[in-house]
PDB file of N, CA and C in Angstrom:
ATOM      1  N   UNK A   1     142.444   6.814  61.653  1.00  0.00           N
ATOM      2  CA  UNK A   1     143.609   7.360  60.996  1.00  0.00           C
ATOM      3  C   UNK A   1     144.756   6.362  61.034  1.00  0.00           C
ATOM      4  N   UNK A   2     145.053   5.888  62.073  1.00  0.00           N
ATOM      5  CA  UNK A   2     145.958   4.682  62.039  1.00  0.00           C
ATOM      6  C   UNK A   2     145.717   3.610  60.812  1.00  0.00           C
ATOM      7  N   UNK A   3     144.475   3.341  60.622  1.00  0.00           N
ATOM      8  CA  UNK A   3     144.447   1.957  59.465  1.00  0.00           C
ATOM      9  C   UNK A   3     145.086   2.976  58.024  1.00  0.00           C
ATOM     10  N   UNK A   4     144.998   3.922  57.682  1.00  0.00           N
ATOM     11  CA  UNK A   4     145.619   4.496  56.662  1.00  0.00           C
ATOM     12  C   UNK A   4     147.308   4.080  57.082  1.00  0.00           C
ATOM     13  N   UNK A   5     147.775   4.814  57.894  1.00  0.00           N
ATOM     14  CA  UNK A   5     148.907   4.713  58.338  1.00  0.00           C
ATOM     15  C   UNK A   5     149.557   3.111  57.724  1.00  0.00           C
ATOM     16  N   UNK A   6     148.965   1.936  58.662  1.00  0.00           N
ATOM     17  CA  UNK A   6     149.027   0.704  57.964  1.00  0.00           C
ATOM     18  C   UNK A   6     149.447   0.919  56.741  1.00  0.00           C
ATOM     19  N   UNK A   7     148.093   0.690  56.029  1.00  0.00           N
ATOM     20  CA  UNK A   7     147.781   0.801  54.744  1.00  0.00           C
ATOM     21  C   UNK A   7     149.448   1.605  53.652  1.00  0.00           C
ATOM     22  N   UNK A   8     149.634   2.527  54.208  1.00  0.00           N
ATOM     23  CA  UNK A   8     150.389   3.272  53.701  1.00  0.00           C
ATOM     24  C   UNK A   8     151.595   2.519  53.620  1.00  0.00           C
ATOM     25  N   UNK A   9     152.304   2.061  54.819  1.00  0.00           N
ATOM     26  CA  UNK A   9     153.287   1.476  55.001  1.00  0.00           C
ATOM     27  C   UNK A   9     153.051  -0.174  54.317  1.00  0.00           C
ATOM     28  N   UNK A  10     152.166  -0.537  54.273  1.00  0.00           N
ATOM     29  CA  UNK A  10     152.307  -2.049  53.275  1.00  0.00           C
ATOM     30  C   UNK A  10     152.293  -1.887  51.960  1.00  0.00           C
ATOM     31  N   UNK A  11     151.908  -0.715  51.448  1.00  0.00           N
ATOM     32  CA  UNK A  11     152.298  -0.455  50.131  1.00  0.00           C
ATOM     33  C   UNK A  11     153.473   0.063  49.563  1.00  0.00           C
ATOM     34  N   UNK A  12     154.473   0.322  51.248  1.00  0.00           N
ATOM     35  CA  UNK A  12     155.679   0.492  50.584  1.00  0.00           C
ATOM     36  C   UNK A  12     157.046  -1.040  50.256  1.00  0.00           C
ATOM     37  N   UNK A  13     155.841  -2.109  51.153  1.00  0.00           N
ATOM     38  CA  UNK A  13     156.728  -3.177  50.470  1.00  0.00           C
ATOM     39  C   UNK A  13     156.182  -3.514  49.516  1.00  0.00           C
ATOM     40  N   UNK A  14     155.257  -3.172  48.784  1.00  0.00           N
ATOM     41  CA  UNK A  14     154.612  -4.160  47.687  1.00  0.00           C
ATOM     42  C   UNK A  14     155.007  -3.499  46.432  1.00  0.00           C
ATOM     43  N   UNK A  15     156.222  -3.863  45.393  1.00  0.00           N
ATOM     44  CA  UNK A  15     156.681  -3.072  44.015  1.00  0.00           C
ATOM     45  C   UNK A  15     155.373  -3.189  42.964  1.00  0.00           C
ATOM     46  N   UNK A  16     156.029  -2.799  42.245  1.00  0.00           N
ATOM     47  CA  UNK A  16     155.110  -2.277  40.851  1.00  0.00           C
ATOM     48  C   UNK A  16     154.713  -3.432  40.204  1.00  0.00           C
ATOM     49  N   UNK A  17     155.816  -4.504  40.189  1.00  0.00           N
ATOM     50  CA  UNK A  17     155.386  -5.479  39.543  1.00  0.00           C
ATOM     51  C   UNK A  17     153.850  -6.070  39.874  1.00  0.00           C
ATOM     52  N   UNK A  18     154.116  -6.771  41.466  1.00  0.00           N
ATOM     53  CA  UNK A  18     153.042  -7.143  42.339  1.00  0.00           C
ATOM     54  C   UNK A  18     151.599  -6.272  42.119  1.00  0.00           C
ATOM     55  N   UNK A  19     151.908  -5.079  42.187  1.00  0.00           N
ATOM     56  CA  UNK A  19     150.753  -4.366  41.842  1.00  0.00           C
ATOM     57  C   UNK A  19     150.000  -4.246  40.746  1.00  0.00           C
ATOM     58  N   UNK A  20     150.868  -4.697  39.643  1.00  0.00           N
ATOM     59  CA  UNK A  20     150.362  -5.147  38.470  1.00  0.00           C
ATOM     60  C   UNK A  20     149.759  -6.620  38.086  1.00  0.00           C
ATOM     61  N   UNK A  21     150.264  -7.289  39.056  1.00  0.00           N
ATOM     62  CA  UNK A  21     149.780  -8.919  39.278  1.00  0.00           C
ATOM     63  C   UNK A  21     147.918  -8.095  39.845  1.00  0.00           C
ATOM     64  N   UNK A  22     148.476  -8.063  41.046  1.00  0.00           N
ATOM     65  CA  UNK A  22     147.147  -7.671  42.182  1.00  0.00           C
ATOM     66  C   UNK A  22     145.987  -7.298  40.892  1.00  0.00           C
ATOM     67  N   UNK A  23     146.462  -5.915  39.999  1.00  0.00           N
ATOM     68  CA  UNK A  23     145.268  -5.671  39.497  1.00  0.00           C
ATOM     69  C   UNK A  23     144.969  -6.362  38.339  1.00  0.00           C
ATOM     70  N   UNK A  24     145.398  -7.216  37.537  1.00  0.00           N
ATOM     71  CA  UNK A  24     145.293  -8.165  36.267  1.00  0.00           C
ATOM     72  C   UNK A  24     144.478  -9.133  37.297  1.00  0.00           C
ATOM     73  N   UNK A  25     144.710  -9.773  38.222  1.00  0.00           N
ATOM     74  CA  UNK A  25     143.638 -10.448  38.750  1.00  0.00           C
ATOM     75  C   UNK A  25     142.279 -10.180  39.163  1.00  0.00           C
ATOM     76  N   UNK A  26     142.437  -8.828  39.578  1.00  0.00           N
ATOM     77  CA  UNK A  26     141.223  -8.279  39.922  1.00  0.00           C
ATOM     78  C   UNK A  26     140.650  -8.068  38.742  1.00  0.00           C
ATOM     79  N   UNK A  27     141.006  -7.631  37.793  1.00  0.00           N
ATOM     80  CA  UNK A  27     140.183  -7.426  36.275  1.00  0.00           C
ATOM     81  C   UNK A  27     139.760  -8.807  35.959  1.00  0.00           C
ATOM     82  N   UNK A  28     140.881  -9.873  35.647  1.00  0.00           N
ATOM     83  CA  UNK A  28     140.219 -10.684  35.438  1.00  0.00           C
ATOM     84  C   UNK A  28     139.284 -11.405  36.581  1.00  0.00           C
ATOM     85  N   UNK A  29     139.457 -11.684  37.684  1.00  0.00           N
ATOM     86  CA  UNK A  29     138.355 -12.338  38.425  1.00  0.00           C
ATOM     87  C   UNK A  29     136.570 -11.515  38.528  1.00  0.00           C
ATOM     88  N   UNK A  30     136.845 -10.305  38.445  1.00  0.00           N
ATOM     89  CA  UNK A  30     135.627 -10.071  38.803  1.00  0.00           C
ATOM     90  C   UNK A  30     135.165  -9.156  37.977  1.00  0.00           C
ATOM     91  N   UNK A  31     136.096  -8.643  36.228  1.00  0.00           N
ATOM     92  CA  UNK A  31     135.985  -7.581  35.156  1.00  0.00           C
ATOM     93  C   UNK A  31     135.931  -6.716  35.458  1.00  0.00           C
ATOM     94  N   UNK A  32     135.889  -5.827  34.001  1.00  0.00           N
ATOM     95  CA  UNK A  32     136.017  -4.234  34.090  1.00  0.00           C
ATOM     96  C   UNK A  32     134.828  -3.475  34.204  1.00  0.00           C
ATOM     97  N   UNK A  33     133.519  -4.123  33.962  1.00  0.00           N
ATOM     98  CA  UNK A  33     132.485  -3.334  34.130  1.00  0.00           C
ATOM     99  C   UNK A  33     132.293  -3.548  35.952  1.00  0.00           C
ATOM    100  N   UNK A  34     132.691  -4.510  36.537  1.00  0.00           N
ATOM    101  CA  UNK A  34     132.521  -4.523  38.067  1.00  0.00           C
ATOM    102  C   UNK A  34     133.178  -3.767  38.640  1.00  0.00           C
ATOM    103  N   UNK A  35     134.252  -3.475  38.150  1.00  0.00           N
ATOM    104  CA  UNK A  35     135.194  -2.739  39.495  1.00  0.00           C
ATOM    105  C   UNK A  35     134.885  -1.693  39.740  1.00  0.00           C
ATOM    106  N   UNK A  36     134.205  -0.583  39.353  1.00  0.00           N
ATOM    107  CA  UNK A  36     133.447   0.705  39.827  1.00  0.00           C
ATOM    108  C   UNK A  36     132.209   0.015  40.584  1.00  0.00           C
ATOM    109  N   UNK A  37     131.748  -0.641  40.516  1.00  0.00           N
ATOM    110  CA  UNK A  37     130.603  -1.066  41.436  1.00  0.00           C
ATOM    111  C   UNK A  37     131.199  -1.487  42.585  1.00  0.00           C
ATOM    112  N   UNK A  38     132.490  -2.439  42.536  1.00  0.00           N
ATOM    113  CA  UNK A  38     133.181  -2.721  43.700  1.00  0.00           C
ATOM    114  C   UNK A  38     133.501  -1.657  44.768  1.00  0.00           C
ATOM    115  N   UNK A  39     134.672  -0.849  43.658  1.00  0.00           N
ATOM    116  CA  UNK A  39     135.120   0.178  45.013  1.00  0.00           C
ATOM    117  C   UNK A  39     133.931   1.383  45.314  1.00  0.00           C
ATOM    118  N   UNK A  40     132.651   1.540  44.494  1.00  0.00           N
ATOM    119  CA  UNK A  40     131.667   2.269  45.238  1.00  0.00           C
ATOM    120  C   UNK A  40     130.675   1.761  46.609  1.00  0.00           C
ATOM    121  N   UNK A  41     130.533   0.278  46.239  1.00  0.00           N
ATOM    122  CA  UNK A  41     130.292  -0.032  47.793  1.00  0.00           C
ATOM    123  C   UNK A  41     131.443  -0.175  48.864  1.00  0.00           C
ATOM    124  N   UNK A  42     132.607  -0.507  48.254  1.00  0.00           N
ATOM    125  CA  UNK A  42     133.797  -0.537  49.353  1.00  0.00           C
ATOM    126  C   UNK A  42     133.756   0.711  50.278  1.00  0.00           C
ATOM    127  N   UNK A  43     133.584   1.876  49.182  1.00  0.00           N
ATOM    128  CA  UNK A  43     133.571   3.048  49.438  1.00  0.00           C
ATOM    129  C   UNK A  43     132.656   3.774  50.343  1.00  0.00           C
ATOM    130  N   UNK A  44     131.189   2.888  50.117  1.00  0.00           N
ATOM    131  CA  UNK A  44     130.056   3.066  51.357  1.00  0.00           C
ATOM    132  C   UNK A  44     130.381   2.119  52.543  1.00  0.00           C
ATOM    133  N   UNK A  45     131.102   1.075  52.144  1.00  0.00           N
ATOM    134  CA  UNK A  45     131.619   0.682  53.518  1.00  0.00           C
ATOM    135  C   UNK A  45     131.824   0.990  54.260  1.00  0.00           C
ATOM    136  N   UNK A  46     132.994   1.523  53.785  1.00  0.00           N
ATOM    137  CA  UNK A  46     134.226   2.325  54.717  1.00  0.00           C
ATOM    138  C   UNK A  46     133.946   3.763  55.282  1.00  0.00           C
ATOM    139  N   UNK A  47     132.771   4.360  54.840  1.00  0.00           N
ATOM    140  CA  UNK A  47     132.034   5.610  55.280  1.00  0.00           C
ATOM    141  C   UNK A  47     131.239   5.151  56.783  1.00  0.00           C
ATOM    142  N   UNK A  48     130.894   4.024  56.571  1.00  0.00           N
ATOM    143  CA  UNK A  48     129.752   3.207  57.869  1.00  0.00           C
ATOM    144  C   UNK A  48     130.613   2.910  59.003  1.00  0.00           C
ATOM    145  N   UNK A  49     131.408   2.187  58.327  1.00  0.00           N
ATOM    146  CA  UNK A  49     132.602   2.387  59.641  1.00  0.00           C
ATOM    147  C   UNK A  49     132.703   2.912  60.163  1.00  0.00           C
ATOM    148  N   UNK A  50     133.275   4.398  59.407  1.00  0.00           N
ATOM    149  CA  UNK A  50     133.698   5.537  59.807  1.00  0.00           C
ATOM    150  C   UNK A  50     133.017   6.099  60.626  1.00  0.00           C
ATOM    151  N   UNK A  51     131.391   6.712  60.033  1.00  0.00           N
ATOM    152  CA  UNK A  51     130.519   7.203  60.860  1.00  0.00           C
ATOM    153  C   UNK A  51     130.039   6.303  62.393  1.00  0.00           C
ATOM    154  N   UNK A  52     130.264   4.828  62.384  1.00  0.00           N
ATOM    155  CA  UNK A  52     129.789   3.602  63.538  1.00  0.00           C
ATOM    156  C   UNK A  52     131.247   4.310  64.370  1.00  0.00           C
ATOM    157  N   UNK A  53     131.784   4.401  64.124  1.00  0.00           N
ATOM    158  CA  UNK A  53     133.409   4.571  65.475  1.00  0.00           C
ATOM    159  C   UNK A  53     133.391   6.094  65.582  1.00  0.00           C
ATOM    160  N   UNK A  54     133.193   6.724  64.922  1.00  0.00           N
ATOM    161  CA  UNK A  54     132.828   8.437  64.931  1.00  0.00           C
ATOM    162  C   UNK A  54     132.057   8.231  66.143  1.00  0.00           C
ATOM    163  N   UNK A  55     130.578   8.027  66.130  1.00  0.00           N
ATOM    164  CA  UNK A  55     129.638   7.605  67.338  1.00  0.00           C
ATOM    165  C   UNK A  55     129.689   7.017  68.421  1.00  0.00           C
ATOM    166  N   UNK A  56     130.279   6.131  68.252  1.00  0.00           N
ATOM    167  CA  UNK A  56     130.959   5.366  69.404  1.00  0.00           C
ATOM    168  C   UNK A  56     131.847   6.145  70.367  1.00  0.00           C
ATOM    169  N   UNK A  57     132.965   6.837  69.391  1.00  0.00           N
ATOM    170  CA  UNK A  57     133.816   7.966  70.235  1.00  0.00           C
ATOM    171  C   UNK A  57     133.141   8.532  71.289  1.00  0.00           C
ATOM    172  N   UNK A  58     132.044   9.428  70.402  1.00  0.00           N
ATOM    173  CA  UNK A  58     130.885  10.211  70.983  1.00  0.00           C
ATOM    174  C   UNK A  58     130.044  10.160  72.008  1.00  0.00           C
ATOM    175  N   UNK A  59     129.692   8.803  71.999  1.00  0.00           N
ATOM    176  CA  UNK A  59     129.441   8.030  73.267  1.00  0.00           C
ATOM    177  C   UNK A  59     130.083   7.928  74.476  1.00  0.00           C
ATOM    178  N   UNK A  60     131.554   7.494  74.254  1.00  0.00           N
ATOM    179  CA  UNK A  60     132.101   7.454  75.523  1.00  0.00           C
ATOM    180  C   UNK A  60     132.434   8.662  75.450  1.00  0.00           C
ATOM    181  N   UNK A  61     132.868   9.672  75.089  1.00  0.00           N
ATOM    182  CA  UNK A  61     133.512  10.914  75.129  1.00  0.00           C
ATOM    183  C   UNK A  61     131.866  11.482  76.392  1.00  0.00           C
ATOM    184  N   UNK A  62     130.816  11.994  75.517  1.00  0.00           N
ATOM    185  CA  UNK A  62     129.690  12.172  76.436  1.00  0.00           C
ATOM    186  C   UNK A  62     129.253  11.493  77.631  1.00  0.00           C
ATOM    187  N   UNK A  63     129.671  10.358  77.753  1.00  0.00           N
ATOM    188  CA  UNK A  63     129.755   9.502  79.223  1.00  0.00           C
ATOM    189  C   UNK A  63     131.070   9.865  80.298  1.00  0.00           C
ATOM    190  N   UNK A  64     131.875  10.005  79.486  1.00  0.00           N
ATOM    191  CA  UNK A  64     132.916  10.367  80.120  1.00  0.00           C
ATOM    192  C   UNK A  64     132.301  11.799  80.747  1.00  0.00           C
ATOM    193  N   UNK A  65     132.137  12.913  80.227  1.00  0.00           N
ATOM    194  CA  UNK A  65     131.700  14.226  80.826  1.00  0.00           C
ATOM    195  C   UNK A  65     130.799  14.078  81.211  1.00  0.00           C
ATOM    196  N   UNK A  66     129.398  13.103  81.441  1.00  0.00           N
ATOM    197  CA  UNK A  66     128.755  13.179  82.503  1.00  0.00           C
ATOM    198  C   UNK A  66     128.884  12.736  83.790  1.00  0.00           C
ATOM    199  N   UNK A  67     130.087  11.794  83.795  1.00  0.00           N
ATOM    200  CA  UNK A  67     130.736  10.523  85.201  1.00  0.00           C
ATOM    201  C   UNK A  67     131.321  11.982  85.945  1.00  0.00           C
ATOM    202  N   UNK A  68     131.952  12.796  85.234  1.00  0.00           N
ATOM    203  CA  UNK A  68     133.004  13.823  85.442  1.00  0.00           C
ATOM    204  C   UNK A  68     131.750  14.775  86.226  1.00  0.00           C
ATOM    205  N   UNK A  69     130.553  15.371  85.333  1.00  0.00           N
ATOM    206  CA  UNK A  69     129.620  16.317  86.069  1.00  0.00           C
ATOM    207  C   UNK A  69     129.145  15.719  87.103  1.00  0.00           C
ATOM    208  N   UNK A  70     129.413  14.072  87.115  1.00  0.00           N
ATOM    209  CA  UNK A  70     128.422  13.663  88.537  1.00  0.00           C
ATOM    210  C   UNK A  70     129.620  13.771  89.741  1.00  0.00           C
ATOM    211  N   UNK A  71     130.899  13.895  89.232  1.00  0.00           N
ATOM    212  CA  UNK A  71     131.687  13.875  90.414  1.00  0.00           C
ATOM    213  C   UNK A  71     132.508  15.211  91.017  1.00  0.00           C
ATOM    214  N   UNK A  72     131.849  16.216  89.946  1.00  0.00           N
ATOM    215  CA  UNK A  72     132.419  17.452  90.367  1.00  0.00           C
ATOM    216  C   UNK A  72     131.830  17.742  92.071  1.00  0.00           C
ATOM    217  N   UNK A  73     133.034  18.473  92.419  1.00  0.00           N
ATOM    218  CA  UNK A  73     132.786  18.725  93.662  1.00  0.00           C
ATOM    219  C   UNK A  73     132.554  19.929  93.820  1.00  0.00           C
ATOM    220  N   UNK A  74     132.636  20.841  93.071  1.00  0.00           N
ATOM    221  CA  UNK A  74     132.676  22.707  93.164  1.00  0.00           C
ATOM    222  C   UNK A  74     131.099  22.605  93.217  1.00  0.00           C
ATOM    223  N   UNK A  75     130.510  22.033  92.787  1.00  0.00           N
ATOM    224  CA  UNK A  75     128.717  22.081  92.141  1.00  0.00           C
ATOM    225  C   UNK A  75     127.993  22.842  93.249  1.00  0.00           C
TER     226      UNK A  75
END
């Protein structure tokens, strides 16, 4: 959630103009029939990520509560 955050806030320095540069380049460097192919793998990218650090959480979160069940003392 933080990299949105980022994200959010660098697009409030970047004006309209720039953004119109940004995407005239992107059309032209890589065209208009590419850029749906682009942001659909960007888009599976950023899902892999998501789900790889989702898991990861999960991991230590479940390690964490078993360090915790091995040190309970009430048991």
């Amino acid at each position: 959630m933080r990299g949105l955050f980022y994200f959010c806030d660098m697009l409030l320095f970047i004006g309209g103009p720039e953004i119109i540069v940004v995407l005239l380049f992107i059309v032209m460097f890589f065209g208009s029939k590419k850029i749906p192919e682009l942001a659909k793998g960007l888009g599976k990218a950023m899902r892999e990520v998501k789900d790889a650090s989702n898991d990861i959480k999960k991991e230590i979160r479940d390690s964490a509560t078993s360090i915790k069940d091995d040190f309970d003392i009430t048991k």
